[in-house]
Protein backbone atom coordinates (compact mmCIF):
# COMPACT_ATOMS: atom_id res chain seq x y z
CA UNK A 1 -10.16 -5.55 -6.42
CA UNK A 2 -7.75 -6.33 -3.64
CA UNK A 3 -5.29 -4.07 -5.47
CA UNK A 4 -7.62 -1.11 -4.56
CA UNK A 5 -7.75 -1.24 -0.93
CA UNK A 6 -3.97 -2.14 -0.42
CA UNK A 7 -3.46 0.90 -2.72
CA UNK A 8 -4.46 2.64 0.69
CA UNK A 9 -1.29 1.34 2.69
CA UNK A 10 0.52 4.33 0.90
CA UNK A 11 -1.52 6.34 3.62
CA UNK A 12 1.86 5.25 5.80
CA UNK A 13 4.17 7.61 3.62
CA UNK A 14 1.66 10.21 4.42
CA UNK A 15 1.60 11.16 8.30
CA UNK A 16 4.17 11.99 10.21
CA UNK A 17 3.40 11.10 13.82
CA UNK A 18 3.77 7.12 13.73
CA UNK A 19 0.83 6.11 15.32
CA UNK A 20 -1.17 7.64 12.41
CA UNK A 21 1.55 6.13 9.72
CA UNK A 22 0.01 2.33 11.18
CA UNK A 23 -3.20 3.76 11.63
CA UNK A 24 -3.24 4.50 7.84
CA UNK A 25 -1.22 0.77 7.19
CA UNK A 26 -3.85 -0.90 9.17
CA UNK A 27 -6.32 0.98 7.35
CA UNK A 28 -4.67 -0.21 3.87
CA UNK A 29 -3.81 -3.81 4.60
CA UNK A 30 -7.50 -4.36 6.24
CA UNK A 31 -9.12 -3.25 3.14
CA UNK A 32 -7.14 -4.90 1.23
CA UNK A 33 -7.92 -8.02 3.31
CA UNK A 34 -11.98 -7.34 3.20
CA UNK A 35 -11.73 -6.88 -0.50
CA UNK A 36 -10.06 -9.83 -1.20
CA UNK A 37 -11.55 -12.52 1.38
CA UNK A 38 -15.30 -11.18 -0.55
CA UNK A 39 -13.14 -12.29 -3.78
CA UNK A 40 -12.20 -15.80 -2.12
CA UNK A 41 -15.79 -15.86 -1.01
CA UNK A 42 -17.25 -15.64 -4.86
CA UNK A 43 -14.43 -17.92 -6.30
CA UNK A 44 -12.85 -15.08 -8.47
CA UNK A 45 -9.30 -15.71 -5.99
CA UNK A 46 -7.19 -18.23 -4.26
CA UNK A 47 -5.73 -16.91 -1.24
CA UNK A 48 -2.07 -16.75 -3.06
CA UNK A 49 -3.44 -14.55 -4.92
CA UNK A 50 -4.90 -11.88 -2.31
CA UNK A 51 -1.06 -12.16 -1.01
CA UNK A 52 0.86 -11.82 -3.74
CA UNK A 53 -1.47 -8.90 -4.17
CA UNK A 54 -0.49 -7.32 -0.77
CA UNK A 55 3.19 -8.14 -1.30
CA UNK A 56 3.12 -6.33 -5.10
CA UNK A 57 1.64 -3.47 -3.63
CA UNK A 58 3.49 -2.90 -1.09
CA UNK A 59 6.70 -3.12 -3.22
CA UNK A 60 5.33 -0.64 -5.74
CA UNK A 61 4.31 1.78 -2.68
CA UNK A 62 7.69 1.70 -1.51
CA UNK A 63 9.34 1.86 -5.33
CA UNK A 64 7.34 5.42 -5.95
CA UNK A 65 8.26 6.64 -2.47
CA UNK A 66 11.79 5.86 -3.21
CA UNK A 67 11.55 7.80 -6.42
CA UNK A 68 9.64 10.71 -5.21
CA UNK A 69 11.98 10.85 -1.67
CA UNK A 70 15.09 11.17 -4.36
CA UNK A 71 13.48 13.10 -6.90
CA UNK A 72 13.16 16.07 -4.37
CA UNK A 73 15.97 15.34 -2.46
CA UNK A 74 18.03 15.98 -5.35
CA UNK A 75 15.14 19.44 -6.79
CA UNK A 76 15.90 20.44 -2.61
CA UNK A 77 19.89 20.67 -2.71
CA UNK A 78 19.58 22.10 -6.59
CA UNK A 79 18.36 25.88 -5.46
């Protein structure tokens, strides 16, 4: 569940201005957060596993930007 609201912190790759880029990381990392303290709360998750959560996500966020940044780098200097 926690996956789902840290899925948002790709929201950072989105804006350009930087105060909306943290807006939109804040925005990700507290849902995240909500979503998996109400896991905590039932007993479904440890709190290891809410942050190794976060820290996967984040990692696979910046893997796909990576890819996409070089993907049309590359499509950019082709024409």
């Amino acid at each position: 569940h926690a996956t789902i609201g840290f899925a948002w912190m790709a929201l950072y790759f989105v804006f350009r201005k930087s105060s909306a880029r943290f807006m939109g990381l804040g925005f990700g990392l507290t849902l995240g957060w909500l979503l998996g303290i109400f896991q905590m709360i039932r007993g479904e998750h440890f709190l290891s596993h809410t942050i190794v959560t976060m820290i996967a996500s984040w990692l696979v966020i910046l893997l796909t930007f990576s890819c996409f940044q070089r993907f049309y780098h590359v499509k950019r200097n082709a024409s």
